[in-house]
C-alpha atoms as a PDB file:
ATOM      1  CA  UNK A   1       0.681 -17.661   5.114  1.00  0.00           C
ATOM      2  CA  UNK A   2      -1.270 -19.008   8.040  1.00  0.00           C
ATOM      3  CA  UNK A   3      -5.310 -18.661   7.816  1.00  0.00           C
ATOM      4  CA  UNK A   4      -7.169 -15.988  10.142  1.00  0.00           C
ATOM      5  CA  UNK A   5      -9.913 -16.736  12.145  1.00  0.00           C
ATOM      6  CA  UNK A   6     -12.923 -14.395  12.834  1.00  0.00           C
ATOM      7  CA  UNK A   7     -11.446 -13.969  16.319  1.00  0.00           C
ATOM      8  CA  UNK A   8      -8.169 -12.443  14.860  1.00  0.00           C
ATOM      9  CA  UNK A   9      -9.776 -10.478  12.170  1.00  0.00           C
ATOM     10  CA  UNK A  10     -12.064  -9.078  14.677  1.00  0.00           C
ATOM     11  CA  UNK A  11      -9.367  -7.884  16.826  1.00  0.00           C
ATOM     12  CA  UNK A  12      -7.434  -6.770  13.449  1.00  0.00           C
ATOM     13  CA  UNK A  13     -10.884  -4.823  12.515  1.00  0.00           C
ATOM     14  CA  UNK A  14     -10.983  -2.929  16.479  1.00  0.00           C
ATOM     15  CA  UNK A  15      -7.345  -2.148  16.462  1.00  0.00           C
ATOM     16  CA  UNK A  16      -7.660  -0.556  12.541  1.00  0.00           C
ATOM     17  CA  UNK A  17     -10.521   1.306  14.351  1.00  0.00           C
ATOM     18  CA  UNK A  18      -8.453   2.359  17.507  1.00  0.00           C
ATOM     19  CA  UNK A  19      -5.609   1.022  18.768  1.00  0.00           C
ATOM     20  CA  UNK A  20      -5.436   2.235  22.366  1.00  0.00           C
ATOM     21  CA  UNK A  21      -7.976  -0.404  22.941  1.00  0.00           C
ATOM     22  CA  UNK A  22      -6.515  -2.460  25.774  1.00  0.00           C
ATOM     23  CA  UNK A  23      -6.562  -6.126  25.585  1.00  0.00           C
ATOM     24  CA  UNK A  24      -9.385  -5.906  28.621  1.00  0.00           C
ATOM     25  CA  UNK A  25     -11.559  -3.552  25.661  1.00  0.00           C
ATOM     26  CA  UNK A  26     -11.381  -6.013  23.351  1.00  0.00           C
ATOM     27  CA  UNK A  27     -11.523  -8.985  24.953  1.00  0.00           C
ATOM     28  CA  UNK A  28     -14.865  -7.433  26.705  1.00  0.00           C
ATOM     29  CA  UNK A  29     -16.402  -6.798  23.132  1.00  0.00           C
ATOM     30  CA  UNK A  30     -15.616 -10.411  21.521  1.00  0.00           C
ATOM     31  CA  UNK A  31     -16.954 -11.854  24.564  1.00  0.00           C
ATOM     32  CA  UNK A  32     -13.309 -13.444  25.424  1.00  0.00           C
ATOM     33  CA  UNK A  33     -10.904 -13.386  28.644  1.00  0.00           C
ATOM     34  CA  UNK A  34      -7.922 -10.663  28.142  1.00  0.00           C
ATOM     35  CA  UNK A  35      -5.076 -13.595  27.959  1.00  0.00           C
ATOM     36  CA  UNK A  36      -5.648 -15.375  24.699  1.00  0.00           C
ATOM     37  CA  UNK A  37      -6.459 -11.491  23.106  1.00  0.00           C
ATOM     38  CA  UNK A  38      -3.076 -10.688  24.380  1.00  0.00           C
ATOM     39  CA  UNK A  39      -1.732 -13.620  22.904  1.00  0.00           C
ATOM     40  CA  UNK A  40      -3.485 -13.299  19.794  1.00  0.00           C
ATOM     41  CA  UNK A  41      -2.479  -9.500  19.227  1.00  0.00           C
ATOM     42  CA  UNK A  42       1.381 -10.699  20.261  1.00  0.00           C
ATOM     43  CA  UNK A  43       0.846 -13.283  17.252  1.00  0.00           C
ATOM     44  CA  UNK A  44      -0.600 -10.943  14.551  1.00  0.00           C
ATOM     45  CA  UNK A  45       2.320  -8.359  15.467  1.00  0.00           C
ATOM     46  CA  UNK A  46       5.448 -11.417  15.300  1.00  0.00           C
ATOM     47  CA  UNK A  47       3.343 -12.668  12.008  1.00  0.00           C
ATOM     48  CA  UNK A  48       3.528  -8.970  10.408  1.00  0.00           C
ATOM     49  CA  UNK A  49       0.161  -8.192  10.323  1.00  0.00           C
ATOM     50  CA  UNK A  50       0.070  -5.908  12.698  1.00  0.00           C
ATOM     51  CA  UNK A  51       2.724  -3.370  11.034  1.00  0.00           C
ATOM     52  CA  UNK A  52       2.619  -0.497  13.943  1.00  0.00           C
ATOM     53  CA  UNK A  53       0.557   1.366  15.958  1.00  0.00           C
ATOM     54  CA  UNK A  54       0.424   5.001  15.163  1.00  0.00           C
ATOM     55  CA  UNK A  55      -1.484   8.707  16.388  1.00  0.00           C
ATOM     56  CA  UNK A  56      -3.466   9.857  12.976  1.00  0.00           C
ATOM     57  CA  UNK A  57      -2.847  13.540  13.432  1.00  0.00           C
ATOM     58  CA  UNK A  58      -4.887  16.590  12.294  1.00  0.00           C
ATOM     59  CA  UNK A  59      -3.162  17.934   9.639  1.00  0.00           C
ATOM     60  CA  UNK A  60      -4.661  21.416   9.730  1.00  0.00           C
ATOM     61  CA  UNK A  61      -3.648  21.493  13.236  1.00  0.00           C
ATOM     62  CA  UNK A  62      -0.195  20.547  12.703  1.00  0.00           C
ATOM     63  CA  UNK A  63       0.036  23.371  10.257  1.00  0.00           C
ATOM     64  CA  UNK A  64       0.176  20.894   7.251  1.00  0.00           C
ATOM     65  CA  UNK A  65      -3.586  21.791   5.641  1.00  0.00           C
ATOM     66  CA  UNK A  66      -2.930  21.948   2.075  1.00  0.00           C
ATOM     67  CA  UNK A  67      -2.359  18.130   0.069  1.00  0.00           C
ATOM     68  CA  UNK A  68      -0.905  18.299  -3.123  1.00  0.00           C
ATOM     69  CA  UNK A  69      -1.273  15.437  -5.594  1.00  0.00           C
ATOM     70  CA  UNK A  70       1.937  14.976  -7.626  1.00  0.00           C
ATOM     71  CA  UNK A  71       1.947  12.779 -10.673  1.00  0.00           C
ATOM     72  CA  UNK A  72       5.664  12.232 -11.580  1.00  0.00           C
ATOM     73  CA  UNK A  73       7.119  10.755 -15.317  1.00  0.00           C
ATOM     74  CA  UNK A  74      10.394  10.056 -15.694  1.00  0.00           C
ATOM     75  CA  UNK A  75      12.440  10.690 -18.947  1.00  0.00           C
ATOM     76  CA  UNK A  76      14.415   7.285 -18.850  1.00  0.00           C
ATOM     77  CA  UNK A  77      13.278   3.840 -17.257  1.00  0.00           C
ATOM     78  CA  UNK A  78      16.320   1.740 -16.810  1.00  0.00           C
ATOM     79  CA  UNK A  79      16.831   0.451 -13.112  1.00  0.00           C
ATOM     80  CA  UNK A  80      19.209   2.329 -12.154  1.00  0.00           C
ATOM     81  CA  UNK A  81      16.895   5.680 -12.547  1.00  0.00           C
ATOM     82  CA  UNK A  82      14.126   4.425 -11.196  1.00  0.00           C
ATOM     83  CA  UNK A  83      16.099   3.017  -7.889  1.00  0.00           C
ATOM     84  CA  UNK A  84      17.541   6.620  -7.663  1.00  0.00           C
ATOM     85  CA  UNK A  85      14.580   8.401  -7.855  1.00  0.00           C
ATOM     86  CA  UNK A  86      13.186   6.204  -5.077  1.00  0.00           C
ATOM     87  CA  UNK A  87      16.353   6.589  -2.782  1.00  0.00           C
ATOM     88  CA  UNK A  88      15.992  10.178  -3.624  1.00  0.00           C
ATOM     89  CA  UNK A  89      12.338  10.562  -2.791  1.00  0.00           C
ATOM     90  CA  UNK A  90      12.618   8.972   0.529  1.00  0.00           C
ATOM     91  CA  UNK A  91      14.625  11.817   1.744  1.00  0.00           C
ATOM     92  CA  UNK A  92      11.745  14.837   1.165  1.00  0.00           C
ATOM     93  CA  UNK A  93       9.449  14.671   4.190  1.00  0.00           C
ATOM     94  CA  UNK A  94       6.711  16.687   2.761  1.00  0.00           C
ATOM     95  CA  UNK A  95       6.349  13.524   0.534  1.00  0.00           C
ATOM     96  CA  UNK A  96       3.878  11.151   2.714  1.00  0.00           C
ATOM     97  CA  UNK A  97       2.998   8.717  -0.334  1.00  0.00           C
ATOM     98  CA  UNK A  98       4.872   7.535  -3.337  1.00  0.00           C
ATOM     99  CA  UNK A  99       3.717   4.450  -5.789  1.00  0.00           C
ATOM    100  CA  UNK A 100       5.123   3.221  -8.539  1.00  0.00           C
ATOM    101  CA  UNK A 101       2.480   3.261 -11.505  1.00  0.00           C
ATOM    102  CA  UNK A 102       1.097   1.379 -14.209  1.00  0.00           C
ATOM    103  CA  UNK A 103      -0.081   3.565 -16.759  1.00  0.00           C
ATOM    104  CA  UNK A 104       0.282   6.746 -17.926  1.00  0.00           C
ATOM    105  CA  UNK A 105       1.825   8.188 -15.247  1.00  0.00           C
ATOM    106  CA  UNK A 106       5.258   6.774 -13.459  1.00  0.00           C
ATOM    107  CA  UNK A 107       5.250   7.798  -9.825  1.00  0.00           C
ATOM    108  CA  UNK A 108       2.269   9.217  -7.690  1.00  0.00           C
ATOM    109  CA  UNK A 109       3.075  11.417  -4.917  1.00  0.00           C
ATOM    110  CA  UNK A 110       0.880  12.644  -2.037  1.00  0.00           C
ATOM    111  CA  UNK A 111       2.263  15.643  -0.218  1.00  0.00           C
ATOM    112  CA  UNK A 112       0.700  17.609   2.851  1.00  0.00           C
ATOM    113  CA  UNK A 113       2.392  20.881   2.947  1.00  0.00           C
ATOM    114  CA  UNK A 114       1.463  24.781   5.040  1.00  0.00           C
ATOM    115  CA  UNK A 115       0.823  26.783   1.689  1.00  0.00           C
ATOM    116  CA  UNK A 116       0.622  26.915  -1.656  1.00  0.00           C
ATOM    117  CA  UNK A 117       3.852  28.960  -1.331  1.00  0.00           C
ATOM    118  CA  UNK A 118       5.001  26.368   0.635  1.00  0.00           C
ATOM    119  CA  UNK A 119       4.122  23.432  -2.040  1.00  0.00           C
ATOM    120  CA  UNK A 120       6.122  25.915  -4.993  1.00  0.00           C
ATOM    121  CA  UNK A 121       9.231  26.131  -2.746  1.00  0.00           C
ATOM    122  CA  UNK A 122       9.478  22.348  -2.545  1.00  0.00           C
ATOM    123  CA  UNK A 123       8.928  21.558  -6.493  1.00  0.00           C
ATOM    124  CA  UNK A 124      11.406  24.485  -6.559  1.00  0.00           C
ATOM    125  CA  UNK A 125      14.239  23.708  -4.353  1.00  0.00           C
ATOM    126  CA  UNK A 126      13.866  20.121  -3.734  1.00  0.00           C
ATOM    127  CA  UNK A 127      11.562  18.291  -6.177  1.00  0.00           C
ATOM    128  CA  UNK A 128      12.859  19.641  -8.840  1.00  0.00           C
ATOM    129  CA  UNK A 129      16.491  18.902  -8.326  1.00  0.00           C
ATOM    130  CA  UNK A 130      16.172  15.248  -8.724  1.00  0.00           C
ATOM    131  CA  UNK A 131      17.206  14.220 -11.906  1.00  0.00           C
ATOM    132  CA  UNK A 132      15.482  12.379 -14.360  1.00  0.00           C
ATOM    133  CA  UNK A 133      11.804  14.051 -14.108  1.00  0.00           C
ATOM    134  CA  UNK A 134      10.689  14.550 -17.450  1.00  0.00           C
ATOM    135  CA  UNK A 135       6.841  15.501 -17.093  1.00  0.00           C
ATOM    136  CA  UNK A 136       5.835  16.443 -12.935  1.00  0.00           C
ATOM    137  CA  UNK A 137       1.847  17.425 -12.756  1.00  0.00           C
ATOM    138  CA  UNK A 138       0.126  18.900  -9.504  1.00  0.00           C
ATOM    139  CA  UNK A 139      -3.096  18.681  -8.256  1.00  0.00           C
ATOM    140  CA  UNK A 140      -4.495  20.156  -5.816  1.00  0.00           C
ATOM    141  CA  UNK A 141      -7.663  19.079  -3.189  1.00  0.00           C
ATOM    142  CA  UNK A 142      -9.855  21.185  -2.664  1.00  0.00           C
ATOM    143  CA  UNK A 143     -12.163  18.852   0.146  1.00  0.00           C
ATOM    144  CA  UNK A 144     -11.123  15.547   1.765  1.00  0.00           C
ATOM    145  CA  UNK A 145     -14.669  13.803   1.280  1.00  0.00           C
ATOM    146  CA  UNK A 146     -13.134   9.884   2.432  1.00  0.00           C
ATOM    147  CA  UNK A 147      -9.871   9.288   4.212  1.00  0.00           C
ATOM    148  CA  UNK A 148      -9.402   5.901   6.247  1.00  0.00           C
ATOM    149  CA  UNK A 149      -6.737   3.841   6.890  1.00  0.00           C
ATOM    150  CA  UNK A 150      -8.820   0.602   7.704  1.00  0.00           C
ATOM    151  CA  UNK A 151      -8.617  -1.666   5.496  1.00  0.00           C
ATOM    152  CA  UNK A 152     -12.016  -4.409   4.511  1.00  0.00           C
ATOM    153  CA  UNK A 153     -11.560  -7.495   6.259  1.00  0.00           C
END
């Protein structure tokens, strides 16, 4: 993989910040003409550093307010379960996260659901009819005190 300059991981370090910065906006704060940004910016995206551009939402505004933490161990760890339970998590949309773990635990879930009512239904009627789940913990948060998706560049 190609080295970065301090030119792209500036721009990478505004657009983490706020990506409806035009190319004019950041070319004015690196002191730089809006062509080679745009060029730059078309060369992180084709190179995969630049993923996607999305809208962080407000999830108590969206009527998603309460985030469950959901630490998930399966009874068997052949392939084959593991792959299913993967295919099979992709299909919940409450489920915003999932890692596979080192450790104690096998999978970590994040989920942002309306109610604690709301969070039972879905370990009741959906979570829990994936097979394989042999020990599922919640946790709930209680206050958000960090969330960021920027990474340190």
């Amino acid at each position: 993989m190609e080295r970065l300059d301090t030119t792209d991981l500036d721009i990478l370090r505004i657009l983490q910040n706020n990506s409806k910065k035009t190319t004019k906006e950041i070319a004015d704060t690196l002191n730089l003409t809006p062509s080679p940004v745009y060029e730059r910016i078309r060369r992180l995206e084709k190179k995969g550093y630049i993923k996607k551009y999305v809208a962080l939402l407000d999830k108590k505004l969206v009527k998603k307010p309460i985030t469950a933490v959901c630490m998930v161990s399966l009874r068997y760890h052949n392939e084959g379960f593991i792959e299913k339970f993967e295919k099979q998590i992709r299909t919940l949309s409450e489920v915003q996260e999932c890692y596979h773990m080192a450790g104690k635990v096998d999978f970590f879930l994040k989920i942002n659901v309306e109610s604690l009512d709301g969070y039972h239904q879905f370990v009741r009627l959906k979570l829990s009819k994936i097979e394989n789940i042999g020990i599922l913990e919640s946790y709930f948060v209680l206050k958000e005190i960090l969330h960021t998706t920027e990474y340190n560049i």
